[in-house]
Structures are given as C-alpha cells and as structure tokens.
C-alpha atoms as a PDB file:
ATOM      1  CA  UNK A   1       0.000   0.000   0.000  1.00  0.00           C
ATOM      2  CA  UNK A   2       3.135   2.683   0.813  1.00  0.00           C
ATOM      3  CA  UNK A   3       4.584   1.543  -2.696  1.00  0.00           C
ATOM      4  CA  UNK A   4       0.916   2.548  -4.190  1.00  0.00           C
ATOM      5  CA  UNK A   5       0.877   5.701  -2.571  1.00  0.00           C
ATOM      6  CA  UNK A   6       4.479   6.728  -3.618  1.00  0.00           C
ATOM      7  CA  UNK A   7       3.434   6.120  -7.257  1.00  0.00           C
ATOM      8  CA  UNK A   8       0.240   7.442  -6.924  1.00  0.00           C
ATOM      9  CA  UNK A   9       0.852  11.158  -4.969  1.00  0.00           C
ATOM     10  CA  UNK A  10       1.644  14.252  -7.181  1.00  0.00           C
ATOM     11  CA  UNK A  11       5.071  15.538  -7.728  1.00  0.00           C
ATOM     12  CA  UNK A  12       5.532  18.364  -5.194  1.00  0.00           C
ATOM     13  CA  UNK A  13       2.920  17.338  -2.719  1.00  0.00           C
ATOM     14  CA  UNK A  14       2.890  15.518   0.511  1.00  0.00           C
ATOM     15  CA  UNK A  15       1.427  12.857   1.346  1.00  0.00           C
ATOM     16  CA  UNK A  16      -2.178  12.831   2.968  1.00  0.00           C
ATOM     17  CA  UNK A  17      -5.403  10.601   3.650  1.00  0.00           C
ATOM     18  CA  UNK A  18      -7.178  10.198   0.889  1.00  0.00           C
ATOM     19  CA  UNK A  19      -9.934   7.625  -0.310  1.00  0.00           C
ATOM     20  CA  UNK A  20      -8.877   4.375  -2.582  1.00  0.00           C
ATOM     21  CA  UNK A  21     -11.111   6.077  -5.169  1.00  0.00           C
ATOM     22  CA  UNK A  22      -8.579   9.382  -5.325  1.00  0.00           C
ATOM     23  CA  UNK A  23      -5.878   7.076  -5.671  1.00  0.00           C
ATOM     24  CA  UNK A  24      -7.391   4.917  -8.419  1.00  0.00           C
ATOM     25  CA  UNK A  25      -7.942   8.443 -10.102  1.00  0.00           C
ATOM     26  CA  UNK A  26      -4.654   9.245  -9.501  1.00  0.00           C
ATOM     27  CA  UNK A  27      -3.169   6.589 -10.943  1.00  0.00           C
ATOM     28  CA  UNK A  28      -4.802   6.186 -14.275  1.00  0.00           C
ATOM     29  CA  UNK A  29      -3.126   7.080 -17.346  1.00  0.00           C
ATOM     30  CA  UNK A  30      -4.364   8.643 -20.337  1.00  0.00           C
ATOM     31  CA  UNK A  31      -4.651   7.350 -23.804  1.00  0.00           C
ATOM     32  CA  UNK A  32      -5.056   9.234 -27.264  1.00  0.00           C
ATOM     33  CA  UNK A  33      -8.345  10.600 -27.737  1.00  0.00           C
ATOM     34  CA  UNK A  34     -10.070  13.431 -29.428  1.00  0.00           C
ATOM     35  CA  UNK A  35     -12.749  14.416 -26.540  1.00  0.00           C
ATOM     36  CA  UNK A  36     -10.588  15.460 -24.066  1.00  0.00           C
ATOM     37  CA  UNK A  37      -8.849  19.004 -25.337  1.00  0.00           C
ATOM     38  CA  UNK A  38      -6.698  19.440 -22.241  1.00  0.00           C
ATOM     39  CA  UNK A  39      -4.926  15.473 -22.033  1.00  0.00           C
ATOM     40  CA  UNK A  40      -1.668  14.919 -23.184  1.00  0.00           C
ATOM     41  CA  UNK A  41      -1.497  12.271 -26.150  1.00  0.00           C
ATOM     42  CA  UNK A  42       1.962   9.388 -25.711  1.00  0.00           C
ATOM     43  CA  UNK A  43       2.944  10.457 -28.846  1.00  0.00           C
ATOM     44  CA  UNK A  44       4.525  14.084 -28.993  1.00  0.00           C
ATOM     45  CA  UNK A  45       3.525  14.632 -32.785  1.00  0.00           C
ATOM     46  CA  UNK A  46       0.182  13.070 -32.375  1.00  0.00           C
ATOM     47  CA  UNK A  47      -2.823  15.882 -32.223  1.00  0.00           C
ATOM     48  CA  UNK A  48      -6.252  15.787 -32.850  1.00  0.00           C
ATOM     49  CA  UNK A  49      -5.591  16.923 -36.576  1.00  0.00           C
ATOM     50  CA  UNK A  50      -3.836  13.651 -37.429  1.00  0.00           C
ATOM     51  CA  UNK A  51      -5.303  11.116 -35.262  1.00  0.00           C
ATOM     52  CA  UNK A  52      -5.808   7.926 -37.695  1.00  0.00           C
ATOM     53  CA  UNK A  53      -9.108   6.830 -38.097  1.00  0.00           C
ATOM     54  CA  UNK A  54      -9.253   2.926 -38.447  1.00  0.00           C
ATOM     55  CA  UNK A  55     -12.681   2.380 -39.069  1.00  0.00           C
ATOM     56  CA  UNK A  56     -12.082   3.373 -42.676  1.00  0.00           C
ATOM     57  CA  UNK A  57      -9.001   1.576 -43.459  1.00  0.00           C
ATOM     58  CA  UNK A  58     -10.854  -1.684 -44.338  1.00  0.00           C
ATOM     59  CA  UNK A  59     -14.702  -2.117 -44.849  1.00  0.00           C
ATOM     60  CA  UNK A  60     -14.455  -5.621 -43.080  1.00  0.00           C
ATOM     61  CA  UNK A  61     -12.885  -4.062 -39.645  1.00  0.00           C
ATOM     62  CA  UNK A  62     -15.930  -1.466 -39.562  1.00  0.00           C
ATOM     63  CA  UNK A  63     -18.761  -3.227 -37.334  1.00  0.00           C
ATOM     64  CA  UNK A  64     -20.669  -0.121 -37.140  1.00  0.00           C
ATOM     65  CA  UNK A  65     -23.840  -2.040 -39.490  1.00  0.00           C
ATOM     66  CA  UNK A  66     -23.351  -5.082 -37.430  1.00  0.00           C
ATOM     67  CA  UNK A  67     -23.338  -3.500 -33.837  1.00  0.00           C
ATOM     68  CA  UNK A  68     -27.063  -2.119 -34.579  1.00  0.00           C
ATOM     69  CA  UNK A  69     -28.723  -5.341 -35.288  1.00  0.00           C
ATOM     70  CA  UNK A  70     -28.918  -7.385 -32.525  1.00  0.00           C
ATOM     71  CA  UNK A  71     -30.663 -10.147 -34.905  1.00  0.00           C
ATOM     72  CA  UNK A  72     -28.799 -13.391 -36.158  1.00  0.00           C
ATOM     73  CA  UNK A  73     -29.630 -12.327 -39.810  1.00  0.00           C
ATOM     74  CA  UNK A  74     -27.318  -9.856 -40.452  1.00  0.00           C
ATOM     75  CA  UNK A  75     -26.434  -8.438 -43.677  1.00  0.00           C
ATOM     76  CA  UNK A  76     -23.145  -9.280 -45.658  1.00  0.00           C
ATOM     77  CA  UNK A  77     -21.057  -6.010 -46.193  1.00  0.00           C
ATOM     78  CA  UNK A  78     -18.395  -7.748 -48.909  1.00  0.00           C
ATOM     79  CA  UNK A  79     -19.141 -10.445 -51.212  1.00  0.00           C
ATOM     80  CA  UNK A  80     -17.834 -13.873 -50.845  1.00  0.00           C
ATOM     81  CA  UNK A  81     -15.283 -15.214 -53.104  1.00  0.00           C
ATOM     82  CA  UNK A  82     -15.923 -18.788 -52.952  1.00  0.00           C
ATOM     83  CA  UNK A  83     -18.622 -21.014 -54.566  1.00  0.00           C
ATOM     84  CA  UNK A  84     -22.515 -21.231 -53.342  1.00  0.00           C
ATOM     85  CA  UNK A  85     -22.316 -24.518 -54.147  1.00  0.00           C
ATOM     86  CA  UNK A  86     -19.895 -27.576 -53.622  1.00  0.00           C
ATOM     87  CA  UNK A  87     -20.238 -30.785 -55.585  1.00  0.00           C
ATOM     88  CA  UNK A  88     -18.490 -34.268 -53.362  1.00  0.00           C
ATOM     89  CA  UNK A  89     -17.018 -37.072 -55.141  1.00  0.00           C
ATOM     90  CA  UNK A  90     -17.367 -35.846 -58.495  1.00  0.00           C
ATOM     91  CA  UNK A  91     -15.226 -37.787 -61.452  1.00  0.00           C
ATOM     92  CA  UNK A  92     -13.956 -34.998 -64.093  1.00  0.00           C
ATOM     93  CA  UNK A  93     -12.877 -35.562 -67.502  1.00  0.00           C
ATOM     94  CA  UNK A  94      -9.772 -33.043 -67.429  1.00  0.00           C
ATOM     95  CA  UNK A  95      -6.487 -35.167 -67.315  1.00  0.00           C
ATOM     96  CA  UNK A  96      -3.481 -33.474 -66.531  1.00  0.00           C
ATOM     97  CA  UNK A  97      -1.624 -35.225 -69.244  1.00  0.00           C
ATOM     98  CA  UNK A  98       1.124 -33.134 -72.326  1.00  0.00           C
ATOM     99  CA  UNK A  99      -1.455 -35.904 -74.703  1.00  0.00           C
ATOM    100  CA  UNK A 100      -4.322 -34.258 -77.035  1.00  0.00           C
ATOM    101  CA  UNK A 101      -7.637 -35.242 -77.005  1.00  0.00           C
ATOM    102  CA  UNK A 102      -7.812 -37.280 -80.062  1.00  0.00           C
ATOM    103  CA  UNK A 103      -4.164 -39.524 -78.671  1.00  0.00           C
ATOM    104  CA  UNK A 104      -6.102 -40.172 -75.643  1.00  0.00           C
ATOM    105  CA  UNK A 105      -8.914 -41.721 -77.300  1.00  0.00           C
ATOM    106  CA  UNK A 106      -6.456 -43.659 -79.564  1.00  0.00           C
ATOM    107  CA  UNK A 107      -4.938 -45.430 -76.115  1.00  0.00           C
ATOM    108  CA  UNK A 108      -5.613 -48.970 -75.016  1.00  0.00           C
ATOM    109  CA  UNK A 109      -7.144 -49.376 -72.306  1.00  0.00           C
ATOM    110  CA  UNK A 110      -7.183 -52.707 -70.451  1.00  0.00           C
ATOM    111  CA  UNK A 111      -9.202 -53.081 -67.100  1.00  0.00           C
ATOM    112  CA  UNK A 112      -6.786 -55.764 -65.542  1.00  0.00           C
ATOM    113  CA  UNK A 113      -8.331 -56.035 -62.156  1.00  0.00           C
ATOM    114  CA  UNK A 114     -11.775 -55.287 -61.424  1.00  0.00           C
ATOM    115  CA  UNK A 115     -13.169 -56.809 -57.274  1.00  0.00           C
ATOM    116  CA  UNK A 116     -15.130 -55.896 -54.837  1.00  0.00           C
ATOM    117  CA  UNK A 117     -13.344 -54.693 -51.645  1.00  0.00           C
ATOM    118  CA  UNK A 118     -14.477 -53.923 -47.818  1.00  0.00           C
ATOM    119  CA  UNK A 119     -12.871 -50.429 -45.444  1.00  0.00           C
ATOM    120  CA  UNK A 120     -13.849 -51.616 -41.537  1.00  0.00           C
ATOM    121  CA  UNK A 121     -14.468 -48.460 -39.472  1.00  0.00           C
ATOM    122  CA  UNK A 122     -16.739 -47.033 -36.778  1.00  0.00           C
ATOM    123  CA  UNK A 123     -20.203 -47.290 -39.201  1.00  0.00           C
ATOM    124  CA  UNK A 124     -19.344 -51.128 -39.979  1.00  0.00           C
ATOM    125  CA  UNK A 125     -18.027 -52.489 -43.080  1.00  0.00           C
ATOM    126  CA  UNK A 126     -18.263 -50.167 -45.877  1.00  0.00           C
ATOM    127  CA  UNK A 127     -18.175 -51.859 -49.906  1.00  0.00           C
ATOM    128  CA  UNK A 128     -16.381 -49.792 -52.591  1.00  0.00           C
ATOM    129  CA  UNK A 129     -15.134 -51.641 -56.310  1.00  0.00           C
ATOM    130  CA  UNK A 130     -11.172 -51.454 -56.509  1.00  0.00           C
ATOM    131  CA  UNK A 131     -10.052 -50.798 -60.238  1.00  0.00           C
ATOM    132  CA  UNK A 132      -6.493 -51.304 -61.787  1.00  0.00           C
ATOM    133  CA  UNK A 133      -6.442 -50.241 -65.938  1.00  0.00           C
ATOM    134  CA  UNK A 134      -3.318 -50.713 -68.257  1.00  0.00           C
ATOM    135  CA  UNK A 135      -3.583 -47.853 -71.034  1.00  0.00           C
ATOM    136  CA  UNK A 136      -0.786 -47.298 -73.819  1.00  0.00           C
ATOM    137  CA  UNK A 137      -0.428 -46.502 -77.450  1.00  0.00           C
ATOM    138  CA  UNK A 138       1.525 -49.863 -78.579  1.00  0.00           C
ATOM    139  CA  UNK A 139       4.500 -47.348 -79.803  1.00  0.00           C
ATOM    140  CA  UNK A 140       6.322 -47.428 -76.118  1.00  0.00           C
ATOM    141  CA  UNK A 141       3.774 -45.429 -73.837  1.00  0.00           C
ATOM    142  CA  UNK A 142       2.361 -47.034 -71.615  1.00  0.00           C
ATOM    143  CA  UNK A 143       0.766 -46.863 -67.577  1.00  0.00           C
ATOM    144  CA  UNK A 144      -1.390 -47.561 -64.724  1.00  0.00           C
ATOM    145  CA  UNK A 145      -3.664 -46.140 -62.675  1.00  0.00           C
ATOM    146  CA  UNK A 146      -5.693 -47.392 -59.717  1.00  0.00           C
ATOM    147  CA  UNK A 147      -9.373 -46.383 -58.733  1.00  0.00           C
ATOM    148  CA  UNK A 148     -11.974 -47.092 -55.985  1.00  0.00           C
ATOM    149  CA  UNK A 149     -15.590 -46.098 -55.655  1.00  0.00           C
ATOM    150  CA  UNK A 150     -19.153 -47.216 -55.253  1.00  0.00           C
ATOM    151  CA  UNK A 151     -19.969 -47.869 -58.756  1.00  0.00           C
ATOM    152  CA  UNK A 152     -17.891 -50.064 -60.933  1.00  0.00           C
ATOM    153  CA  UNK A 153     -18.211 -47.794 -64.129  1.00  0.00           C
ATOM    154  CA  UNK A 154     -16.977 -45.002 -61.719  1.00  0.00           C
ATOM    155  CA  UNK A 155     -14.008 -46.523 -60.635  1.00  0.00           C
ATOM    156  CA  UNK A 156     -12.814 -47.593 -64.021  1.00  0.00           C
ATOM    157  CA  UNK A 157     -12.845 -44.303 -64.850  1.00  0.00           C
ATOM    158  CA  UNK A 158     -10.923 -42.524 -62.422  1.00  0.00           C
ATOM    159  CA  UNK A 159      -8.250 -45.677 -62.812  1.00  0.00           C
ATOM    160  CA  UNK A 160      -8.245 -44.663 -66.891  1.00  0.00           C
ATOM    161  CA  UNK A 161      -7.743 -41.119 -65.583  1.00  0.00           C
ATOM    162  CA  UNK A 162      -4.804 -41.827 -63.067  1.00  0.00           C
ATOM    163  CA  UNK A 163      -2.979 -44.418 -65.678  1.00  0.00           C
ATOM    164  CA  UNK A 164      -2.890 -41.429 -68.573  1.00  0.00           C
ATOM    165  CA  UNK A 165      -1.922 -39.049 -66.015  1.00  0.00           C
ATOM    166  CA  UNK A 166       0.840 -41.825 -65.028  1.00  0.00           C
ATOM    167  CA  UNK A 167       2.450 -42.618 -68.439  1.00  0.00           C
ATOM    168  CA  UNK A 168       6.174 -42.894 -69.504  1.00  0.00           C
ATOM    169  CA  UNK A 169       7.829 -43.841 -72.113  1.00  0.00           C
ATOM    170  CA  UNK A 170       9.437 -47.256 -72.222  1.00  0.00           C
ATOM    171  CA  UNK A 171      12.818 -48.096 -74.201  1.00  0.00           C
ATOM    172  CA  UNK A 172      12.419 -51.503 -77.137  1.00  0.00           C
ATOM    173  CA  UNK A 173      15.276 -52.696 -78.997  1.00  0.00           C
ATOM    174  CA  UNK A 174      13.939 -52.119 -82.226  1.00  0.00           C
ATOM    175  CA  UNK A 175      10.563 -51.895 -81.373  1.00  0.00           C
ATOM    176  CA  UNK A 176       9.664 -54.961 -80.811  1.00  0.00           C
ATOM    177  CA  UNK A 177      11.705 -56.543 -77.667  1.00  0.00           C
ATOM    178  CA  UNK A 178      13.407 -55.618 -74.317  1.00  0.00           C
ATOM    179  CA  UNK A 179      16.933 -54.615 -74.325  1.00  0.00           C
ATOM    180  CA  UNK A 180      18.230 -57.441 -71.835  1.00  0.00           C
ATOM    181  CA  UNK A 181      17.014 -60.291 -69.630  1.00  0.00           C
ATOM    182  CA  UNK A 182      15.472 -58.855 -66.439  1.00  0.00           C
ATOM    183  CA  UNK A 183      15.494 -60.325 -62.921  1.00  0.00           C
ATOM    184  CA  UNK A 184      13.071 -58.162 -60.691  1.00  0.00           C
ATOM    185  CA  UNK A 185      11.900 -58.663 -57.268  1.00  0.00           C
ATOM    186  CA  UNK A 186       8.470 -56.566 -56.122  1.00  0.00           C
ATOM    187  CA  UNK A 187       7.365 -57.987 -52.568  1.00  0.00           C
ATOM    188  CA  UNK A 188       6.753 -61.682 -52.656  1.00  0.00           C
ATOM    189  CA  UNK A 189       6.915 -61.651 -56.400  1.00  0.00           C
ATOM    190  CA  UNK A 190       9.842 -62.654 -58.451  1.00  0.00           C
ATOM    191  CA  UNK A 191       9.993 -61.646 -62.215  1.00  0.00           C
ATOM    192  CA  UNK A 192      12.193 -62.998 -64.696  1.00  0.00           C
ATOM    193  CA  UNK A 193      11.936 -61.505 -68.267  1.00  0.00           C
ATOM    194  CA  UNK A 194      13.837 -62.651 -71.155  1.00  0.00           C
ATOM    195  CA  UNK A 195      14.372 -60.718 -75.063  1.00  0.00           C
ATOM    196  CA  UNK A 196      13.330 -63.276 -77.551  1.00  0.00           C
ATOM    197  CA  UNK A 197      13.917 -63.489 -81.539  1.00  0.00           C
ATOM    198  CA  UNK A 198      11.750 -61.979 -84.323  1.00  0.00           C
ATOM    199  CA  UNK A 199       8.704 -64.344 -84.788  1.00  0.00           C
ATOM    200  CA  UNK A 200       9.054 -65.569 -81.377  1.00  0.00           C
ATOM    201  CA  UNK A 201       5.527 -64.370 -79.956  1.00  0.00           C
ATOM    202  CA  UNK A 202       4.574 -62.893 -76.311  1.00  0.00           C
ATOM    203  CA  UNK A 203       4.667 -65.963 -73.957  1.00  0.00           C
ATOM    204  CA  UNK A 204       4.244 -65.110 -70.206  1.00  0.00           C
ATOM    205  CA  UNK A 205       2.138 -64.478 -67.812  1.00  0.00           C
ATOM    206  CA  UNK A 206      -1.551 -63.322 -68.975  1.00  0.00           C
ATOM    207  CA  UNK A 207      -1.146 -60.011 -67.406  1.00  0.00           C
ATOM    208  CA  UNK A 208       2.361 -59.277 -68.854  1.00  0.00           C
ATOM    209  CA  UNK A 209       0.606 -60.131 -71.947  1.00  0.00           C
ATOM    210  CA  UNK A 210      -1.394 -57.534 -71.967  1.00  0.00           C
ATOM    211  CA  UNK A 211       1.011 -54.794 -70.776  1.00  0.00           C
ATOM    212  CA  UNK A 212       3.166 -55.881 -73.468  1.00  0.00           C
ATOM    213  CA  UNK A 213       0.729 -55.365 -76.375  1.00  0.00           C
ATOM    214  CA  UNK A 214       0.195 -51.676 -74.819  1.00  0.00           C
ATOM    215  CA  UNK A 215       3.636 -50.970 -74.569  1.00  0.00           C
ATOM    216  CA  UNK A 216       3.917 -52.592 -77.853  1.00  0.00           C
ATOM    217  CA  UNK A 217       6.654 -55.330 -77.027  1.00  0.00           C
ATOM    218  CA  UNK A 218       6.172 -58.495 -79.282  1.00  0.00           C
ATOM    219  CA  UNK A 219       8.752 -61.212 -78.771  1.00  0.00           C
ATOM    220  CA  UNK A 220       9.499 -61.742 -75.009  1.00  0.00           C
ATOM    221  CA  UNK A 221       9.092 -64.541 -72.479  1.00  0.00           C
ATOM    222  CA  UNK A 222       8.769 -64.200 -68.723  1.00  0.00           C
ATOM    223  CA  UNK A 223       7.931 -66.686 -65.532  1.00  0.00           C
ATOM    224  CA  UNK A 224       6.402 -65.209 -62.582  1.00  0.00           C
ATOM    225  CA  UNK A 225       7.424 -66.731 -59.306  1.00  0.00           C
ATOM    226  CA  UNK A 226       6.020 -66.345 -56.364  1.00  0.00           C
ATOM    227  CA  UNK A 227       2.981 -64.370 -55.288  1.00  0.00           C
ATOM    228  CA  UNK A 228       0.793 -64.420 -58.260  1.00  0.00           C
ATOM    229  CA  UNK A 229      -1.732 -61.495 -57.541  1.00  0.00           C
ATOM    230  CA  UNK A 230      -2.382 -59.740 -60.182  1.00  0.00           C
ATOM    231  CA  UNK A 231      -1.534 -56.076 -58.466  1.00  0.00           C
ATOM    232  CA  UNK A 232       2.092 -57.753 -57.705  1.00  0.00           C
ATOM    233  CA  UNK A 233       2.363 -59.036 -61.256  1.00  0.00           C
ATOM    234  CA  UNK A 234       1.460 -55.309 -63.048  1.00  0.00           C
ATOM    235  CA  UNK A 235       3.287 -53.376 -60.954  1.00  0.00           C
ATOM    236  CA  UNK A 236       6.411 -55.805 -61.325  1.00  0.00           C
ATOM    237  CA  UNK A 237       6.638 -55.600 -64.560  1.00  0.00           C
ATOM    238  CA  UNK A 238       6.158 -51.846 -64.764  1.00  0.00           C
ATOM    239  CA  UNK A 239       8.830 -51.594 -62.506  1.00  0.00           C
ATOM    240  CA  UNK A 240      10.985 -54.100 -64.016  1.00  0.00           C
ATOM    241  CA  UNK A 241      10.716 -52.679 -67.324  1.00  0.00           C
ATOM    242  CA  UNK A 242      11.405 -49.047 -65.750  1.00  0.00           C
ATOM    243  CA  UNK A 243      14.854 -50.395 -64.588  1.00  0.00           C
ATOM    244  CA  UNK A 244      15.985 -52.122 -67.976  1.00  0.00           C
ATOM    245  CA  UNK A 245      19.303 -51.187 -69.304  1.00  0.00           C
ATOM    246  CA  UNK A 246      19.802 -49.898 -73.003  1.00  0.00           C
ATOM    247  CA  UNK A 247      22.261 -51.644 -75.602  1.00  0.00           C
ATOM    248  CA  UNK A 248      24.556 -48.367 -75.047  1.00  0.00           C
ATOM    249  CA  UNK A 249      25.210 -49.581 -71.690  1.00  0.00           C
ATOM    250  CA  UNK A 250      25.216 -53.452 -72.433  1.00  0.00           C
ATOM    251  CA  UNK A 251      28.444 -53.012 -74.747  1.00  0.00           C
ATOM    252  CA  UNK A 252      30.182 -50.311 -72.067  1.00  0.00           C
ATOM    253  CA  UNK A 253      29.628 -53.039 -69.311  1.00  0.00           C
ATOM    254  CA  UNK A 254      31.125 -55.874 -71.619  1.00  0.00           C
ATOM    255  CA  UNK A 255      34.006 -53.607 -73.312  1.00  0.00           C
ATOM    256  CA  UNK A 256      32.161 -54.070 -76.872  1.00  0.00           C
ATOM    257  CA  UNK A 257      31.391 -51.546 -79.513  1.00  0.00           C
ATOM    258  CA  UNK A 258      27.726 -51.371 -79.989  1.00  0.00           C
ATOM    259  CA  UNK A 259      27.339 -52.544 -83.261  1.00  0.00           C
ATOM    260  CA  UNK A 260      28.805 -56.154 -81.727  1.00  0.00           C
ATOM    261  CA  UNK A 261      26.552 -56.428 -78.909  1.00  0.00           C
ATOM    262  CA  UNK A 262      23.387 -55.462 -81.540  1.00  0.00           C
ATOM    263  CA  UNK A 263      24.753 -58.605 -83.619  1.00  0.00           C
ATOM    264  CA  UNK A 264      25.817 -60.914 -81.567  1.00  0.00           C
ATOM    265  CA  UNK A 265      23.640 -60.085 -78.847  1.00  0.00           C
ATOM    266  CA  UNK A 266      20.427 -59.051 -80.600  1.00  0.00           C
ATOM    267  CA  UNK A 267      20.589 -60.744 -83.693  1.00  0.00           C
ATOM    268  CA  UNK A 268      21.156 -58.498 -87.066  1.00  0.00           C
ATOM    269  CA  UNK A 269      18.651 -56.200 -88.808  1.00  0.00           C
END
C-alpha cells in the first residue's frame, strides 16, 4: 500500500489521507483521444488533426452495421469469393496429361483387375469396387492407374484417368523386344523376363501379356514366381521394365562396340 501511494501522490505534494477512489484516479493514465482538449497524447507529434481513423481503413474491420442489429440475420457487407455450391465425389474428364484429345482416345485401355473390396471403421463395413487399368499406345507409352468407388463404371474411370496421367515412355530394342534379360523382385513376387527373336511371340504371364501389347513389345518370355496377384504381377513388370538397361550400356559393361553387342547379342537387322 506505501509503494501505491508513492506512485500514486503528485510531484511536489505531501502525502495525505485520501480515499482508494482518489488514488485509483490518480493513478490512471491517459490514452489518445479526441474528446478530451486538455490530455496529453503518448505520442509528442500526435494531435487531434492527425489522429488515424481505423474504421475506414478496411470495410471488413468497420462493425458499425453489425453493432445495430442485434438479430442473427445480419447483412453481408463484402461479397464472398468462394462457390454457393460444392459438388463431393465428383469424377472430371480433365487429365493433366502433355497428350491431345484425339491420342487419348487412340490409347488402349485394359481393365486388368476389377473386385469388390471392404474399409472396416466405426459405421461397420463399408463396400467400394477397386479398379487397376493398363492404357498405352503400342509405340512405347504405356501406364497404370488405380481407382476405388461405389460404382464399378466409376471406378474404371478414375483408374483410366490416373494411368494417362501416369504414363512414360518405355525403351524396345527395335521396337519390338526388351533390351536385356530382367530379374526383378516386387514384394513376394519374383519376375524374370527374357528378349526373344523376331517371330518368337509374347509368352508369359496373362497379365504381362497384356502390358506388353500396350507398350507394344512383341517377342518376349517371362515366368512369374512367387505371389501371383495380379496387383504384384502389373506393378512388377512396370517396374521391371522401368529399370531395364539400353544396348549403349550393355556393350560399355562388356568392353564391346555397340554394333557387336546389336549382332551378336540381338541378332542383325
């Protein structure tokens, strides 16, 4: 209480009994305003001429609509910049892909896998279809996509979608074959590829079959060990073909010119 009263008694008074009110009075301090001609502002250079008025440097900081109503329904002082109306779990046709319109219509599309699957959570078990499609143009693009929904047609169609957003570009020796004989491991499935002859046909596994005639490969035979699944099996091979190595660096592994290695190696033109 003598600390409050030392801070709180004039300069070049004594000290006296006075109420807590006088003190309280005393010891408030006081802020910039415009009603009070005779207070002193904390700013030297701040007077009533230049006092900034900050209801009128943004419309959304002025309340001075709002304050009036005391209703729920109040009116909206700036418009909103987002849609009235939001549309869930919609499928769109625009595929962010470098392809035209007319090439992606030209692709192959091959729906691989197509089954019913179960999520488990809090409302019980809930069904969806599980799509995987194969799309390429059988000139060395090629890819996969995976989609899930409630309707079958649905999920097909956002798996087309995701595969032509996924494509590459896969390497042939002269368009027709794979570079070299592939050994590739994805999970519990083991992949063995092997470049064939002209003539010599696609014989391997059904579903390497059909990525090959996207991709446009024509002479190779594979064995799939392992885990069979059919998700394994794509994705292997996409993966497997990914990783191939060209004839360029075939003939700088074995110390050969290329022109050897495409002979000897590859059989002639």
């Amino acid at each position: 209480m003598l600390a409050f009263q030392r801070l709180a008694r004039p300069l070049g008074t004594t000290a006296t009994k006075t109420s807590p009110a006088a003190y309280a009075c005393c010891a408030t301090r006081l802020y910039a305003t415009t009603e009070n001609k005779g207070a002193r502002f904390r700013q030297a250079g701040l007077t009533k001429e230049n006092v900034p008025q900050l209801d009128k440097v943004d419309s959304i900081l002025d309340f001075t609509e709002l304050s009036k109503d005391k209703t729920l329904e109040q009116p909206k002082l700036f418009p909103a910049h987002r849609p009235t109306e939001a549309v869930m779990n919609t499928v769109t046709e625009i595929v962010d892909t470098p392809l035209t319109t007319v090439e992606q219509a030209r692709l192959l599309k091959k729906t691989l896998v197509l089954k019913r699957v179960v999520n488990m959570n809090g409302k019980g078990k809930q069904p969806s279809m599980y799509a995987l499609v194969v799309v390429g143009n059988g000139k060395g693009l090629a890819g996969y996509g995976e989609g899930k929904d409630e309707e079958p047609s649905r999920a097909i169609f956002k798996a087309t979608n995701r595969a032509i957003k996924n494509i590459r570009f896969f390497d042939r020796y002269d368009d027709r074959t794979i570079s070299m004989d592939i050994e590739h491991k994805f999970h519990a499935t083991k992949l063995e590829l092997r470049s064939r002859p002209p003539g010599f046909g696609c014989r391997a596994n059904h579903h390497i079959h059909e990525i090959c005639r996207c991709i446009g490969i024509q002479d190779l035979s594979g064995k799939v060990r392992g885990s069979r699944k059919p998700m394994n099996v794509i994705k292997a091979t996409f993966e497997a073909l990914s990783n191939q190595k060209m004839p360029q660096d075939i003939a700088k592994m074995r110390g050969k010119k290329l022109a050897d290695v495409q002979s000897v190696y590859y059989g002639s033109h």
